[in-house]
N, C-alpha and C. Protein backbone atom coordinates (compact mmCIF):
# COMPACT_ATOMS: atom_id res chain seq x y z
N UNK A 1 8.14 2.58 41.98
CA UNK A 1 9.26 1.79 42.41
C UNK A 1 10.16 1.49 41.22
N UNK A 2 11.76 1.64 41.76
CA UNK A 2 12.42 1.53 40.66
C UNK A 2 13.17 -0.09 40.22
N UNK A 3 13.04 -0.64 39.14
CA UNK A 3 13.70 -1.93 39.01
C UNK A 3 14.82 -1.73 38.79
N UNK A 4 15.80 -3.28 39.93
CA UNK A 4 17.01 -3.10 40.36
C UNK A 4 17.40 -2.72 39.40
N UNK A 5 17.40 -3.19 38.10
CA UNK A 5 18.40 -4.20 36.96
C UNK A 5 18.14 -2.50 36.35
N UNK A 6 17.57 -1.48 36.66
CA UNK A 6 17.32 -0.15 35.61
C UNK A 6 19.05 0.43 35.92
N UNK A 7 19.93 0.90 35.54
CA UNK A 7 20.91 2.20 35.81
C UNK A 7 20.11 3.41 36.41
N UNK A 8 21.27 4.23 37.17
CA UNK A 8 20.42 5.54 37.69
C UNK A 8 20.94 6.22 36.15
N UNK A 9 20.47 7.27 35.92
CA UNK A 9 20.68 8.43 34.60
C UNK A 9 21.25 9.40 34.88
N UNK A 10 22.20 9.77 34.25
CA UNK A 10 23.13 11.56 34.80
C UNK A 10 21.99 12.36 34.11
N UNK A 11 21.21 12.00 33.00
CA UNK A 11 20.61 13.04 32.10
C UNK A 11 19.38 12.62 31.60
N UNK A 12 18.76 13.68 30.95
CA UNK A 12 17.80 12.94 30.12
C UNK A 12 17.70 11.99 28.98
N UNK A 13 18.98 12.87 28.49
CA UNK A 13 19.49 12.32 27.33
C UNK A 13 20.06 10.62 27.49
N UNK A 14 20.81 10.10 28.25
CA UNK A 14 21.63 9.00 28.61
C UNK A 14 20.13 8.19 28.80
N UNK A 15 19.25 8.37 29.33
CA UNK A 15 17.78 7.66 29.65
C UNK A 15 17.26 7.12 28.59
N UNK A 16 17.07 8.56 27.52
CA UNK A 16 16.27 7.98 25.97
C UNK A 16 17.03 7.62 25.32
N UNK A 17 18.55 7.23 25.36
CA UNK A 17 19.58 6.31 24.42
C UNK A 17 19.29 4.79 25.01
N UNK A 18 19.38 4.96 26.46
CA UNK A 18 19.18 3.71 27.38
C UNK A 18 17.72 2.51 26.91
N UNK A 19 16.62 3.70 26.60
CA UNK A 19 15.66 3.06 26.36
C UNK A 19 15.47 2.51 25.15
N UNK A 20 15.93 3.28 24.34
CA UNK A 20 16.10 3.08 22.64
C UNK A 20 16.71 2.04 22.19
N UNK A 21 17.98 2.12 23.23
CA UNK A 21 19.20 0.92 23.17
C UNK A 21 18.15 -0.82 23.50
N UNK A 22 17.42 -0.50 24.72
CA UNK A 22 16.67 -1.95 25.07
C UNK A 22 15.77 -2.03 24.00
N UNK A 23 15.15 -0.98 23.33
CA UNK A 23 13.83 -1.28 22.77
C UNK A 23 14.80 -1.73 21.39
N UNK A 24 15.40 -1.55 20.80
CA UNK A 24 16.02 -2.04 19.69
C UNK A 24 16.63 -3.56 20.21
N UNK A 25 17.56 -3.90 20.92
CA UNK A 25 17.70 -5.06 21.36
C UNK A 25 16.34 -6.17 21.63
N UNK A 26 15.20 -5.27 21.96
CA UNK A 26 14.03 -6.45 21.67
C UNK A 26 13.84 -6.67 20.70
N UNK A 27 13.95 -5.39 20.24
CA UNK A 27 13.23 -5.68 18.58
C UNK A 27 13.97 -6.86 17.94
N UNK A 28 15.24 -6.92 17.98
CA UNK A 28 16.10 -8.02 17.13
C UNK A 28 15.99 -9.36 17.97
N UNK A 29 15.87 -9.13 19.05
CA UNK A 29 15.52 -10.72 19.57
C UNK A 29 14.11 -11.09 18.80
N UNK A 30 13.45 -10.53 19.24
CA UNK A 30 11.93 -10.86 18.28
C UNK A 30 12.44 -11.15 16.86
N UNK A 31 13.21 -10.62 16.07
CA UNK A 31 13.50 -11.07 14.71
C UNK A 31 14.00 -12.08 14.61
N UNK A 32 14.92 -12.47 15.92
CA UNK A 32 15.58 -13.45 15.48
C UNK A 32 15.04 -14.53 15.96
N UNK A 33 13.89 -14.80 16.87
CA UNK A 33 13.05 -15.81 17.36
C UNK A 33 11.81 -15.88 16.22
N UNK A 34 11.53 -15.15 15.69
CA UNK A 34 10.28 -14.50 14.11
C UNK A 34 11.21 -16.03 13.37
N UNK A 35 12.62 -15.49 12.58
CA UNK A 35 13.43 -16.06 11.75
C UNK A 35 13.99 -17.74 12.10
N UNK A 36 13.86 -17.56 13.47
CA UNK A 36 14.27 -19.18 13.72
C UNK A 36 12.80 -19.95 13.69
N UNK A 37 11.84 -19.54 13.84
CA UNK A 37 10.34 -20.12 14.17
C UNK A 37 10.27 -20.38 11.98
N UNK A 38 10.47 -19.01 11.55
CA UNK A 38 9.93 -19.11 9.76
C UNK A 38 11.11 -20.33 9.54
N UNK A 39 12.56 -20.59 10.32
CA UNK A 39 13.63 -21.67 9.02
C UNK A 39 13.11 -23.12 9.38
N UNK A 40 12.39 -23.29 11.01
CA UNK A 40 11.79 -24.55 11.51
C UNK A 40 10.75 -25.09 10.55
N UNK A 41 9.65 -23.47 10.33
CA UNK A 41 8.92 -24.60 9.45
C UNK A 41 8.95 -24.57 8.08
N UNK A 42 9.41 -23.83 7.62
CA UNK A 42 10.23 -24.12 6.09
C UNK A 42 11.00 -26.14 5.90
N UNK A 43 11.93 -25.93 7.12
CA UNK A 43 12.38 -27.44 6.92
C UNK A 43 11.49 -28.32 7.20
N UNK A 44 10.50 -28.19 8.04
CA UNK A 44 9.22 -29.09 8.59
C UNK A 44 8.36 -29.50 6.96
N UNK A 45 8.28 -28.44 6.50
CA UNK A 45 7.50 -28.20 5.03
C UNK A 45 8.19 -28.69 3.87
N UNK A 46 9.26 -28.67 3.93
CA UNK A 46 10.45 -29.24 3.00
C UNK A 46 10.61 -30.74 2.76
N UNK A 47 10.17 -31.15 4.70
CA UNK A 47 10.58 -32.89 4.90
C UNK A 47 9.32 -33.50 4.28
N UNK A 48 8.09 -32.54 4.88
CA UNK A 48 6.63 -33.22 4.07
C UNK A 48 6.61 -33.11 2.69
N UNK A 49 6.75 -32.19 1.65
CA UNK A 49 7.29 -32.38 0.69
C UNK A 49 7.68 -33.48 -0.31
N UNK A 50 9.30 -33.44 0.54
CA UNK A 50 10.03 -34.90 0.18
C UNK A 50 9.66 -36.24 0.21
N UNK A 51 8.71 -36.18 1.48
CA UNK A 51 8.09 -37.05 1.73
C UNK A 51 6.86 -37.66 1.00
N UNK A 52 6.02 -36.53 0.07
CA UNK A 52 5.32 -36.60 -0.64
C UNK A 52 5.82 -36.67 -1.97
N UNK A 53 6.63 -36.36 -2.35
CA UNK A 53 7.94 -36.42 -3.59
C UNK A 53 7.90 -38.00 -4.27
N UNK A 54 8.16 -38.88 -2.98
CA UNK A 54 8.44 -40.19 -2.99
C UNK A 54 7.71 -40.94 -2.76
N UNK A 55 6.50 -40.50 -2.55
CA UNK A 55 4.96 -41.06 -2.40
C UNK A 55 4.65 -41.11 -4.41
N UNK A 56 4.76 -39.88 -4.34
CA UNK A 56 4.93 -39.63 -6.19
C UNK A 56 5.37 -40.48 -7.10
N UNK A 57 6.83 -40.29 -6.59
CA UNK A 57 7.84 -40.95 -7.69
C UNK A 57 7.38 -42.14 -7.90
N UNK A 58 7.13 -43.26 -6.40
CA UNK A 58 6.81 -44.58 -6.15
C UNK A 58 5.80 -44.79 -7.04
N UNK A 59 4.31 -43.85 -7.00
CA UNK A 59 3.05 -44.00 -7.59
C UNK A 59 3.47 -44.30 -9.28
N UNK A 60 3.90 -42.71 -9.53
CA UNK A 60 4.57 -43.14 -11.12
C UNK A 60 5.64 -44.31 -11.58
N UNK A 61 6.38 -44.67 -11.02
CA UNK A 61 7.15 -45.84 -11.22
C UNK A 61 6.03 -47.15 -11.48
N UNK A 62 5.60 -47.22 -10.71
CA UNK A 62 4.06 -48.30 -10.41
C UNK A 62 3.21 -48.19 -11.48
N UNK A 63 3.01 -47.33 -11.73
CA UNK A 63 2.16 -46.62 -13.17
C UNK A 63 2.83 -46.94 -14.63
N UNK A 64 3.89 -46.87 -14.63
CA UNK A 64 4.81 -47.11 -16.09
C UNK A 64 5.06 -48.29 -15.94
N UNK A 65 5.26 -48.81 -14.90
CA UNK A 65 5.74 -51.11 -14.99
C UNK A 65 4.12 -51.05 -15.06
N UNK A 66 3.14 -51.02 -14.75
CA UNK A 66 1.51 -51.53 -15.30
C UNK A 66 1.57 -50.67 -16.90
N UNK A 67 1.56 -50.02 -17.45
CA UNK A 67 1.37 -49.84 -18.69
C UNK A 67 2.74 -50.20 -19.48
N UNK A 68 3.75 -50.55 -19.20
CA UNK A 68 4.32 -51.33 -20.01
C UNK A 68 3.87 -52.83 -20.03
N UNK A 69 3.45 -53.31 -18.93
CA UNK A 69 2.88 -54.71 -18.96
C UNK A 69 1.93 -54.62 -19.73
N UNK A 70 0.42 -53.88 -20.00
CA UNK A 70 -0.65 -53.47 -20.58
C UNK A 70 -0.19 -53.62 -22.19
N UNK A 71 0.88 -53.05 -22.25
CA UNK A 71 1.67 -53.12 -24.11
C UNK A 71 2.41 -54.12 -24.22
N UNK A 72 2.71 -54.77 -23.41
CA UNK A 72 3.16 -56.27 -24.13
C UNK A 72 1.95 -56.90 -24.13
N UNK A 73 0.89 -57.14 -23.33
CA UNK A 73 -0.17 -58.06 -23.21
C UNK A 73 -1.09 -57.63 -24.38
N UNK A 74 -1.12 -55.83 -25.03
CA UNK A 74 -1.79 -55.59 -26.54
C UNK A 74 -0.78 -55.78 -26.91
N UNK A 75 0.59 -56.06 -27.52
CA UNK A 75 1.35 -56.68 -28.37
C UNK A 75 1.11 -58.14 -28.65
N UNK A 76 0.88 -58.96 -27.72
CA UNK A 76 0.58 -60.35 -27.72
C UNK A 76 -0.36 -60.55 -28.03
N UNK A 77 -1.60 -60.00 -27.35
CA UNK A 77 -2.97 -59.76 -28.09
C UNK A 77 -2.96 -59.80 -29.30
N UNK A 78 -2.16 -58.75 -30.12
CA UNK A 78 -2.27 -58.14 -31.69
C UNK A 78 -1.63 -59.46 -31.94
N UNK A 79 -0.48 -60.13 -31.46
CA UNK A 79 0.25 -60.77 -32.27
C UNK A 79 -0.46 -62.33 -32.40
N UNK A 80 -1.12 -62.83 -30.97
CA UNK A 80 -2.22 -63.76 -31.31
C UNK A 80 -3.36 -63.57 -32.36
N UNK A 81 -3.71 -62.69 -32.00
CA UNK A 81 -4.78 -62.40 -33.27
C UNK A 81 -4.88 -62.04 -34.21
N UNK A 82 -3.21 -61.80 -34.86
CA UNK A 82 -3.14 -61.86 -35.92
C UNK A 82 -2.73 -63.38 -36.54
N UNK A 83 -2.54 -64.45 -35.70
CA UNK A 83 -1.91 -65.57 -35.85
C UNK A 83 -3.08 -66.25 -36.56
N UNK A 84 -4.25 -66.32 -35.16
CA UNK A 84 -5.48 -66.73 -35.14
C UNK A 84 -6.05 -66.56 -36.62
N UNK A 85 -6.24 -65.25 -37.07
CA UNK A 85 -6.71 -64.58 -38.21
C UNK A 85 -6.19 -65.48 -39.68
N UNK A 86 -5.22 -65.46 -39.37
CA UNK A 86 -4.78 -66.00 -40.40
C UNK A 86 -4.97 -68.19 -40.66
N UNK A 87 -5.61 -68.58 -39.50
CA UNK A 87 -5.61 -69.84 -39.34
C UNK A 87 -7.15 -70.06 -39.87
C-alpha cells in the first residue's frame, strides 16, 4: 500500500533523488535537534558552574576576612607579648 503524502514517479531516477532528497532532510533535522539538545546543556552546565563559581568566590572571600583577622590577633599577640616581656 502506497502512502498518500508519497508523489507518483515518471522514473526511476526522480524516485532515488526523491528519496535522497527526504533522507538528507532527516538527516539535518536530526542535526539540528542533536545541536539544540548539545547548546541546552552546555547552558544548563554553564548556569551550574556559575553557580558553583560563587559558592567559591563567597568561600574564599570568607577565608581571607578569617586570616586577616588571625594576623591582627598574631600582631596583637606579638605586640602584647612583647609589652609583657619587657615588664
Amino acid at each position: 500500500m502506497k502512502d498518500p503524502d508519497t508523489p507518483d514517479f515518471g522514473s526511476l531516477k526522480e524516485e532515488v533523488h526523491y528519496w535522497k532528497e527526504q533522507a538528507a532532510k532527516h538527516h539535518a533535522e536530526e542535526a539540528r535537534e542533536e545541536l539544540q539538545e548539545f547548546q541546552q546543556m552546555s547552558r544548563d552546565y554553564e548556569a551550574e558552574l556559575e553557580a558553583e563559581l560563587k559558592v567559591y568566590e563567597k568561600r574564599n572571600r570568607e577565608l581571607l576576612a578569617a586570616n586577616n583577622r588571625l594576623r591582627m590577633d598574631l600582631e596583637n599577640y606579638k605586640g602584647h607579648h612583647h609589652v609583657a616581656g619587657r615588664l
